[in-house]
Every structure is written in structure tokens, then in C-alpha cells.
C-alpha atoms as a PDB file:
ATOM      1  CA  UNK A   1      45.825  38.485 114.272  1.00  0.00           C
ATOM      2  CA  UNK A   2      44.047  39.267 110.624  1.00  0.00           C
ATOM      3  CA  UNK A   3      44.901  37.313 107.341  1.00  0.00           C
ATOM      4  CA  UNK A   4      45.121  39.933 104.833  1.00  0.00           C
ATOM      5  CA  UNK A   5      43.879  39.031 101.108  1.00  0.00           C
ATOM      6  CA  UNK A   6      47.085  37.972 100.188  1.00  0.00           C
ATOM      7  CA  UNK A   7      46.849  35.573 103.181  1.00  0.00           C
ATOM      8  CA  UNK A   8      49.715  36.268 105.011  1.00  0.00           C
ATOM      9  CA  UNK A   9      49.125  36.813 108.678  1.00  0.00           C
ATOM     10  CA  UNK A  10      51.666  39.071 111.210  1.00  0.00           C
ATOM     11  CA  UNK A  11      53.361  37.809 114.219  1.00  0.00           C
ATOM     12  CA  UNK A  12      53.458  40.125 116.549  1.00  0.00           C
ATOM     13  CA  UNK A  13      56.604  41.868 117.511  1.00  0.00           C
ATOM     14  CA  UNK A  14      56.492  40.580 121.455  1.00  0.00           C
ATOM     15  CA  UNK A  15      56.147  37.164 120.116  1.00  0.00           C
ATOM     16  CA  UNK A  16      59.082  37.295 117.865  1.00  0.00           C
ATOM     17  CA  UNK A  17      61.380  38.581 120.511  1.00  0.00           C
ATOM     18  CA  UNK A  18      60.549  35.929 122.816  1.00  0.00           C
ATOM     19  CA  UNK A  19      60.488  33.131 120.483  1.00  0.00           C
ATOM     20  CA  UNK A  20      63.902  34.831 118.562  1.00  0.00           C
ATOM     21  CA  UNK A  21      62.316  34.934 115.202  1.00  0.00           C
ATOM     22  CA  UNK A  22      64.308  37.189 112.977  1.00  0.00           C
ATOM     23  CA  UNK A  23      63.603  38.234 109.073  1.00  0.00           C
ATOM     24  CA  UNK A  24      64.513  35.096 107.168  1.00  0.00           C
ATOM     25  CA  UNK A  25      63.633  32.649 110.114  1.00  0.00           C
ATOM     26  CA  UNK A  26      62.165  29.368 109.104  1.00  0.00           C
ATOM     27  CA  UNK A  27      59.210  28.078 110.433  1.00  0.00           C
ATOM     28  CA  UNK A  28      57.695  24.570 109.612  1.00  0.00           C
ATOM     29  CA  UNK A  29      53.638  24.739 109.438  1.00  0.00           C
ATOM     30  CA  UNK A  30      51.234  22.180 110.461  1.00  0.00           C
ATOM     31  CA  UNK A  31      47.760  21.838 111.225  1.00  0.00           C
ATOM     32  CA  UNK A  32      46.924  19.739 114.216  1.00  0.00           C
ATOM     33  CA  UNK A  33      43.286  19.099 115.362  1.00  0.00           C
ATOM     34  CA  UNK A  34      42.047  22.204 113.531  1.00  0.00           C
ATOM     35  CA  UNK A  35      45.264  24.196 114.823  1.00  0.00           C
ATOM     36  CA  UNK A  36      47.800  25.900 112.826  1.00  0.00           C
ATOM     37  CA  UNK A  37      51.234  25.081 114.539  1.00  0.00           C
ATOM     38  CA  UNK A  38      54.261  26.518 113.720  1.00  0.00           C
ATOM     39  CA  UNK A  39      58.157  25.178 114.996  1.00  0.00           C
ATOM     40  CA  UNK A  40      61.070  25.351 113.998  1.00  0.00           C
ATOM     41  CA  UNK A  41      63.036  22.687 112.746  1.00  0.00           C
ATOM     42  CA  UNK A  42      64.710  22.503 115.627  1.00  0.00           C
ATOM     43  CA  UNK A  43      61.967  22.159 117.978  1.00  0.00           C
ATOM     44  CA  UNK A  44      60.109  19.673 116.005  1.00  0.00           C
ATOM     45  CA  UNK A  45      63.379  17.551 116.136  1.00  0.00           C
ATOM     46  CA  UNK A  46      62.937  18.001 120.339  1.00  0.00           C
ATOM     47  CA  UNK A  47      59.402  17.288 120.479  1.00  0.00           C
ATOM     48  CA  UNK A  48      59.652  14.112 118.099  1.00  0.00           C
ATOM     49  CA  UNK A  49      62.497  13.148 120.494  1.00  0.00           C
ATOM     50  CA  UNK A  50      60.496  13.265 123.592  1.00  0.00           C
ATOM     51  CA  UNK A  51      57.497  11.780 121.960  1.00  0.00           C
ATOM     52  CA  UNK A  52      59.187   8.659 121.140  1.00  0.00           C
ATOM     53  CA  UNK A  53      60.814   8.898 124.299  1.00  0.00           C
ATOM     54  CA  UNK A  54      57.637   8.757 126.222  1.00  0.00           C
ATOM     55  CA  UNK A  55      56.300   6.057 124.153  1.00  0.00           C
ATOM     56  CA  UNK A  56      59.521   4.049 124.448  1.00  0.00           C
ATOM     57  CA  UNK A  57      58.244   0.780 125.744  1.00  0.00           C
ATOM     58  CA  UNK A  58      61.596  -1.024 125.838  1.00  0.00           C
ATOM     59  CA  UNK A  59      64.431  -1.398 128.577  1.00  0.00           C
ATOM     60  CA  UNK A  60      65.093   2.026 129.948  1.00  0.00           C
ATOM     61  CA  UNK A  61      68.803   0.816 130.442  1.00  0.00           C
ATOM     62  CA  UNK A  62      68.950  -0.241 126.475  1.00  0.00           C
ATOM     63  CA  UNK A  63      68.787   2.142 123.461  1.00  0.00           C
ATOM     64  CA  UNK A  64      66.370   2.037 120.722  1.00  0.00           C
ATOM     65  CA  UNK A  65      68.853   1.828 117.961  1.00  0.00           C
ATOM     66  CA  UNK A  66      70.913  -1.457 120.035  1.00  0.00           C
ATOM     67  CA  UNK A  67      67.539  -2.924 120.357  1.00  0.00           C
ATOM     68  CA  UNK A  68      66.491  -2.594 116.730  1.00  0.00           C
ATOM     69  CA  UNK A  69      70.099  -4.370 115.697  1.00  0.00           C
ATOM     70  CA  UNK A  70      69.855  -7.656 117.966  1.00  0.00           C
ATOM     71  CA  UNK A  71      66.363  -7.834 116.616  1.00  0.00           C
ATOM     72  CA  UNK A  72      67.818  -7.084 112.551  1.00  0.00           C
ATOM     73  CA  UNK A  73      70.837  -9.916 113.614  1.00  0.00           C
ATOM     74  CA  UNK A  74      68.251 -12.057 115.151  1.00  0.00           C
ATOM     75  CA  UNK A  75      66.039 -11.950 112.057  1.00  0.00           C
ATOM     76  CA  UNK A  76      68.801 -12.374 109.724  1.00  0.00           C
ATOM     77  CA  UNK A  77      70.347 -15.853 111.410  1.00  0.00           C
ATOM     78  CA  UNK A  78      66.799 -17.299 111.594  1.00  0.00           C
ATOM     79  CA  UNK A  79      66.970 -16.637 107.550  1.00  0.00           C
ATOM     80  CA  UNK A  80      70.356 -18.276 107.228  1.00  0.00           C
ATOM     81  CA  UNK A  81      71.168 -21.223 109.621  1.00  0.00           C
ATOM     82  CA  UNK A  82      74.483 -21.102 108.629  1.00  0.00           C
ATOM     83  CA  UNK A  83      75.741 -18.477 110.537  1.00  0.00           C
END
């Protein structure tokens, strides 16, 4: 691939068919360790998923989100001994 003056850079057609880019598809750009990424919205959404997923140190057989409440609810009644 060449960056023109302008900057802009081409994808080539093979690798627009098999990743199903189309005119008007948006891409999200990053630049990781010195790389240039680009996703879609979609697949960043999937790979923060399975990166947290991965990470995910809790109770396999409890969600994140129910863990994060008893924690907010325990918080909150060691603010407020009446309740």
C-alpha cells in the first residue's frame, strides 16, 4: 500500500470483499504498538467484550454487572446504618 500526498491510503479490493467494506463503511482507527488498526465499531465492541471476559477474575457462575450492585448496596449500607 502507498500514502499518496493527500495521505489517504487504498485498501485493496480482495480485502474489502472479504472484510465486506462497502463505499461509506466506517472504520474506527487506532494505533497500537506502532500499528495502525482499523475495526469496525462492531468488532471493537466484540474484542472489548472478550478482553474483559478473559480478564474477568470473578465467579464464572456470577455476572459482572450483579457483582458490581451487591458491592454498590454493600457500600451504600456501610454509609447509612439505618438501613
Amino acid at each position: 500500500m502507498v500514502v499518496n500526498r493527500d495521505g489517504r491510503i487504498l485498501i485493496p479490493a480482495q480485502v474489502r470483499r472479504d472484510l465486506g467494506l462497502h463505499a461509506g463503511s466506517t472504520l474506527l482507527l487506532s494505533v497500537e504498538d506502532g500499528r495502525v488498526v482499523m475495526e469496525s465499531r462492531e468488532q471493537l465492541v466484540a474484542r472489548m467484550r472478550r478482553e474483559i471476559a478473559e480478564s474477568w477474575q470473578g465467579d464464572p457462575q456470577t455476572s459482572v454487572v450483579e457483582e458490581l450492585l451487591a458491592d454498590r448496596r454493600a457500600e451504600a449500607a456501610a454509609e447509612d446504618p439505618d438501613s
